[in-house]
N, C-alpha and C. Protein backbone atom coordinates (compact mmCIF):
# COMPACT_ATOMS: atom_id res chain seq x y z
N UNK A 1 -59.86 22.12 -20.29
CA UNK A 1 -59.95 23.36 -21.04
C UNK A 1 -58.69 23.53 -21.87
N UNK A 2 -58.61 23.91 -22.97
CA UNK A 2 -57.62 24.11 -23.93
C UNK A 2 -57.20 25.31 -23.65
N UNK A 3 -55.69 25.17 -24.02
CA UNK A 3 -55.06 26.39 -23.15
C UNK A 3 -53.22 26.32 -24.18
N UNK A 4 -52.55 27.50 -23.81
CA UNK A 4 -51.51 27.37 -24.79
C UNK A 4 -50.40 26.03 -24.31
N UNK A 5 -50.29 25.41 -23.13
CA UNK A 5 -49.67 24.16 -22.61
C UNK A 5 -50.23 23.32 -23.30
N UNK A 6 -51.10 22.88 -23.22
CA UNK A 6 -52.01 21.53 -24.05
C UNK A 6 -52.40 21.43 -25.20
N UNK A 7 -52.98 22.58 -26.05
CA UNK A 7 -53.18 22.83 -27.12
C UNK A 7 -53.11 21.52 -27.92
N UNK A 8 -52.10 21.14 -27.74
CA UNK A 8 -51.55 20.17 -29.34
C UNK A 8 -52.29 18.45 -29.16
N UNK A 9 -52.80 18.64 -27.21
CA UNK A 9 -53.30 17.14 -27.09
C UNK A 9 -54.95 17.49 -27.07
N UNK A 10 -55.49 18.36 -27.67
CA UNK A 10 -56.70 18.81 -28.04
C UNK A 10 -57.35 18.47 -29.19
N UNK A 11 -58.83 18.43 -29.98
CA UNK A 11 -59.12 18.61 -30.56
C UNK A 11 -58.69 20.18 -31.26
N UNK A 12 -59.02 19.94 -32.87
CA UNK A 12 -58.29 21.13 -33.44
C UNK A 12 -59.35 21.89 -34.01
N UNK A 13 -60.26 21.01 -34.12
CA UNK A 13 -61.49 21.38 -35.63
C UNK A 13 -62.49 22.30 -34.48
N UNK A 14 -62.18 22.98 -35.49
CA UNK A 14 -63.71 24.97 -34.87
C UNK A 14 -62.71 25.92 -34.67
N UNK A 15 -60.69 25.47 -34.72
CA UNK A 15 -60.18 26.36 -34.34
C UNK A 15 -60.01 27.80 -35.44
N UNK A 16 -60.38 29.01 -34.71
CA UNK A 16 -59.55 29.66 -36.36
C UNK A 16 -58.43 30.09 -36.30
N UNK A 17 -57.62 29.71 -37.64
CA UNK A 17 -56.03 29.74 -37.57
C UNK A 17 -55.47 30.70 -38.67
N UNK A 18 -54.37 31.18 -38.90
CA UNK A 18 -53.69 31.71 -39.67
C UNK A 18 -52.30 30.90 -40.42
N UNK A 19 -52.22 30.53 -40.97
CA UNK A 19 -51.15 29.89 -41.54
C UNK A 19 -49.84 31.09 -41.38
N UNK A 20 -49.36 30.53 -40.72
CA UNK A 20 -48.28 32.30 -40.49
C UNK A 20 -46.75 31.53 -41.22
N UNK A 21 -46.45 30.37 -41.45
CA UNK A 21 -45.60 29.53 -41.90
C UNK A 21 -45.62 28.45 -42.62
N UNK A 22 -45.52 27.93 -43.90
CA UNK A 22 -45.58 26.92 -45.02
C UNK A 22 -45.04 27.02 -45.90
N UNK A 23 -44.58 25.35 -45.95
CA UNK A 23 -43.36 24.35 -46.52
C UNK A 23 -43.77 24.63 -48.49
N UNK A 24 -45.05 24.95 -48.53
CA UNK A 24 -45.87 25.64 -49.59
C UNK A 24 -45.64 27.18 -49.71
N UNK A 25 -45.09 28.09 -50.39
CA UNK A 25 -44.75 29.67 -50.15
C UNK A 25 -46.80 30.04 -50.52
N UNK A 26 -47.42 29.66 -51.33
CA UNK A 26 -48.56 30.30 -51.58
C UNK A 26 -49.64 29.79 -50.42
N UNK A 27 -49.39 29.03 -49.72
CA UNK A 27 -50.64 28.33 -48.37
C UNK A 27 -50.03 29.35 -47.42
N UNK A 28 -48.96 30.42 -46.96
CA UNK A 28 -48.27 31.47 -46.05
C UNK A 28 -49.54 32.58 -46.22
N UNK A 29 -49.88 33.09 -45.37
CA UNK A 29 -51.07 33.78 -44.91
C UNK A 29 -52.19 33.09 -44.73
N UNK A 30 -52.46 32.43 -45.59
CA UNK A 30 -53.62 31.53 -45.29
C UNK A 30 -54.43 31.88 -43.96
N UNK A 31 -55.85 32.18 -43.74
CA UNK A 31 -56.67 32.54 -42.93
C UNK A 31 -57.87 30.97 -43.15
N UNK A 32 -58.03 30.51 -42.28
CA UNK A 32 -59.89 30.36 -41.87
C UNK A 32 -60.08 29.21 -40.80
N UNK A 33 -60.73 28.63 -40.54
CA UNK A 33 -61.15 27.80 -40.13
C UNK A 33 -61.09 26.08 -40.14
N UNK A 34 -60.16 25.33 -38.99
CA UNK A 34 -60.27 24.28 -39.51
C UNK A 34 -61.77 23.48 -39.15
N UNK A 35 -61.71 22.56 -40.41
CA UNK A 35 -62.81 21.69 -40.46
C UNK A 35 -62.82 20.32 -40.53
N UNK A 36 -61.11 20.05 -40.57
CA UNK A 36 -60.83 18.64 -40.31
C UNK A 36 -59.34 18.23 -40.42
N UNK A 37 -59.27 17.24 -39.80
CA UNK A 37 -57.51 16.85 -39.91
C UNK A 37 -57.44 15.68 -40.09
N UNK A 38 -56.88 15.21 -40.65
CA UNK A 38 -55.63 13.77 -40.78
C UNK A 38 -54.36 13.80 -40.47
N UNK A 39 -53.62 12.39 -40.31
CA UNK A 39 -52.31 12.33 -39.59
C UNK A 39 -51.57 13.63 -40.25
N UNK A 40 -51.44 14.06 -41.33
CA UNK A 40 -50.51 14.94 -42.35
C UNK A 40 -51.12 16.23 -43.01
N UNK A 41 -52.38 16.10 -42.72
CA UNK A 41 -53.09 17.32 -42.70
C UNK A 41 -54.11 18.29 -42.00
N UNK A 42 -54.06 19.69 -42.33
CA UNK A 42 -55.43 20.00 -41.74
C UNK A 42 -55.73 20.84 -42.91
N UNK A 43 -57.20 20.50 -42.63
CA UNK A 43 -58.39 20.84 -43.90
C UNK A 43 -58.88 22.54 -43.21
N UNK A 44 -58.87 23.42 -43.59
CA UNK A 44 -59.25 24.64 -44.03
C UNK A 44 -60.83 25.51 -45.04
N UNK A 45 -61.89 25.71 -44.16
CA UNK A 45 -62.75 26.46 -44.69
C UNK A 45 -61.75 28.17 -45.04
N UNK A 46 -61.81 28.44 -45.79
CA UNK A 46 -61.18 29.86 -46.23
C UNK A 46 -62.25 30.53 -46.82
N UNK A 47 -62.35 31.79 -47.02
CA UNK A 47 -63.45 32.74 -47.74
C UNK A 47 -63.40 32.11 -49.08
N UNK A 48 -62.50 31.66 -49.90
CA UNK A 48 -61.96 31.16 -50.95
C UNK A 48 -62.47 29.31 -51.24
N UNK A 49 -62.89 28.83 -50.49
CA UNK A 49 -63.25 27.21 -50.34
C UNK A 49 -61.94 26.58 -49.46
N UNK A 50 -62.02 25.36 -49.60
CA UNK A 50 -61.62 24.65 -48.99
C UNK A 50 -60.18 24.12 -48.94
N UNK A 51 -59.44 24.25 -48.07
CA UNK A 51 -57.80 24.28 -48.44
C UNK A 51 -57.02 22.86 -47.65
N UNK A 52 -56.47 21.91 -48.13
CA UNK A 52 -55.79 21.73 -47.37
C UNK A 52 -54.12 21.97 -47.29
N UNK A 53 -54.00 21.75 -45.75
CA UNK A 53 -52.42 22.19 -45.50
C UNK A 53 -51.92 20.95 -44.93
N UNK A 54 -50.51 20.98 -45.40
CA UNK A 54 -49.73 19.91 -45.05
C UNK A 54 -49.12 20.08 -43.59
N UNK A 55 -49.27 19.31 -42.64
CA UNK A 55 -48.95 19.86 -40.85
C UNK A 55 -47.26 19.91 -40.94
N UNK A 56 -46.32 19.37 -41.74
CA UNK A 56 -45.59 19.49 -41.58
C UNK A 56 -44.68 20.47 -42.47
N UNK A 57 -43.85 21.00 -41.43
CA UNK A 57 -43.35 22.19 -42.32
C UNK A 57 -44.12 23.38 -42.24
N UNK A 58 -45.55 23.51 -41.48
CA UNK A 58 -46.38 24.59 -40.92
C UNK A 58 -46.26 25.30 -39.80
N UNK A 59 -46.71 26.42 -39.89
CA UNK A 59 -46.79 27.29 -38.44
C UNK A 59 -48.14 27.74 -38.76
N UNK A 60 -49.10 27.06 -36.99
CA UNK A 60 -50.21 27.50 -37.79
C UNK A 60 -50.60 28.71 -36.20
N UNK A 61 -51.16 29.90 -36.44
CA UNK A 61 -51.28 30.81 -35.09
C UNK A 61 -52.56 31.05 -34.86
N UNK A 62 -53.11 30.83 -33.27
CA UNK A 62 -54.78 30.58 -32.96
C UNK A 62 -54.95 31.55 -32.26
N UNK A 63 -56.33 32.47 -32.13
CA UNK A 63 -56.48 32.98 -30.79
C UNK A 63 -57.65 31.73 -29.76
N UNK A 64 -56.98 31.46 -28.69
CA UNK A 64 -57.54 30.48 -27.73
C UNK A 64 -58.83 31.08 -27.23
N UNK A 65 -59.94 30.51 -26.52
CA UNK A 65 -61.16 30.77 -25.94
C UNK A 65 -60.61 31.94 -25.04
N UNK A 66 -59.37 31.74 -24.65
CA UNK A 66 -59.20 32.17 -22.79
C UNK A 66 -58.51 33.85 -23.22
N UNK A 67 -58.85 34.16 -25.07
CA UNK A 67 -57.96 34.98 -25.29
C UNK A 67 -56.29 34.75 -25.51
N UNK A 68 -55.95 33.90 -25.30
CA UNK A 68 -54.50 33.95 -25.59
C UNK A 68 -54.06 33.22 -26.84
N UNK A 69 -52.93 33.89 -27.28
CA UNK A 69 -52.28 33.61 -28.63
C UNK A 69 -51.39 32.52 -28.63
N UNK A 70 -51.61 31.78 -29.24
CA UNK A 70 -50.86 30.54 -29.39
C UNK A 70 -50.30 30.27 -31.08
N UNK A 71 -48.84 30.01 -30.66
CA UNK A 71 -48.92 29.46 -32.00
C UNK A 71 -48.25 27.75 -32.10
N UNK A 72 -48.65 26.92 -33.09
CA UNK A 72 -48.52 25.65 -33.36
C UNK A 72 -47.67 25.18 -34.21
N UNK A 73 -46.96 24.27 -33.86
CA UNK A 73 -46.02 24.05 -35.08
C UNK A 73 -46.92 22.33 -35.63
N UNK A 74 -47.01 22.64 -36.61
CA UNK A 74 -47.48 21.24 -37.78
C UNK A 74 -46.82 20.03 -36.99
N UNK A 75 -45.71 20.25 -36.92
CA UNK A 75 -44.82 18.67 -37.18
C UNK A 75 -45.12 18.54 -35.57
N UNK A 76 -45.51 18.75 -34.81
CA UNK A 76 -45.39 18.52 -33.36
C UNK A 76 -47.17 17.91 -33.61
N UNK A 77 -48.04 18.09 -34.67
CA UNK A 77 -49.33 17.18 -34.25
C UNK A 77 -49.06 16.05 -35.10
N UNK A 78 -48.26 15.58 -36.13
CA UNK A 78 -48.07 14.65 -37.62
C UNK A 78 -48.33 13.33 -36.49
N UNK A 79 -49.76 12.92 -36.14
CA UNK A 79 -50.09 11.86 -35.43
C UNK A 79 -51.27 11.86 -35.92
N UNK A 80 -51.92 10.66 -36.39
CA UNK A 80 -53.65 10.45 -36.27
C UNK A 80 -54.34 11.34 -35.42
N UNK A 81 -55.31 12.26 -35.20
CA UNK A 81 -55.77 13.23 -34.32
C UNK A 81 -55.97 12.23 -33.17
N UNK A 82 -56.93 11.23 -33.15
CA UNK A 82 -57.45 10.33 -32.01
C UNK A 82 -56.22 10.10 -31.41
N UNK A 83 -54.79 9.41 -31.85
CA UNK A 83 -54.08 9.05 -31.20
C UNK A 83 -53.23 9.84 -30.61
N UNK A 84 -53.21 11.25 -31.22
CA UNK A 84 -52.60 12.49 -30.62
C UNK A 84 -53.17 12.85 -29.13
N UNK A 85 -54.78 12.86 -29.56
CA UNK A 85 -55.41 12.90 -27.95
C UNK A 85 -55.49 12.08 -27.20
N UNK A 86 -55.12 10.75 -27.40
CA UNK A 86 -54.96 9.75 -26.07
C UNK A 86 -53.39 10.15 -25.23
N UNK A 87 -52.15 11.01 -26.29
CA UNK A 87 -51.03 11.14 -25.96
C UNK A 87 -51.23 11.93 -24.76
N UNK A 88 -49.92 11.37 -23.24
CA UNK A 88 -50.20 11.87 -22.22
C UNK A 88 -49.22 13.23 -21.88
């Protein structure tokens, strides 16, 4: 179960996030939904279309299933997603 300890060795995509921090000043607020990631990015459904954000240099903030607030820093996932989740 994904939880604010593990978070980062999780799948990311269905999470909804807030961009609360970016290396970009206009991607800062940023609201929606991710829909996909690569080593250096995550892809963003927004009311607006489709955004991507660069993981590094981001703060991105989730509310978790379990209710709790988590927030993520970019440069702590800058790994292939698959190989992020094999990380122990």
């Amino acid at each position: 179960m994904i939880s604010c300890q593990n978070v980062a060795r999780h799948e990311l995509i269905g999470l909804d996030v807030l961009v609360a921090g970016a290396s970009t000043p206009s991607q800062g607020g940023m609201s929606g939904r991710i829909i996909d990631e690569t080593r250096n990015l995550v892809v963003l459904q927004t009311k607006t279309g489709i955004k991507k954000v660069p993981k590094n240099g981001s703060i991105f903030r989730s509310r978790l299933p379990d209710n709790s607030l988590v927030e993520i820093h970019g440069s702590a996932l800058i790994l292939a997603p698959e190989k992020r989740l094999k990380r122990a």
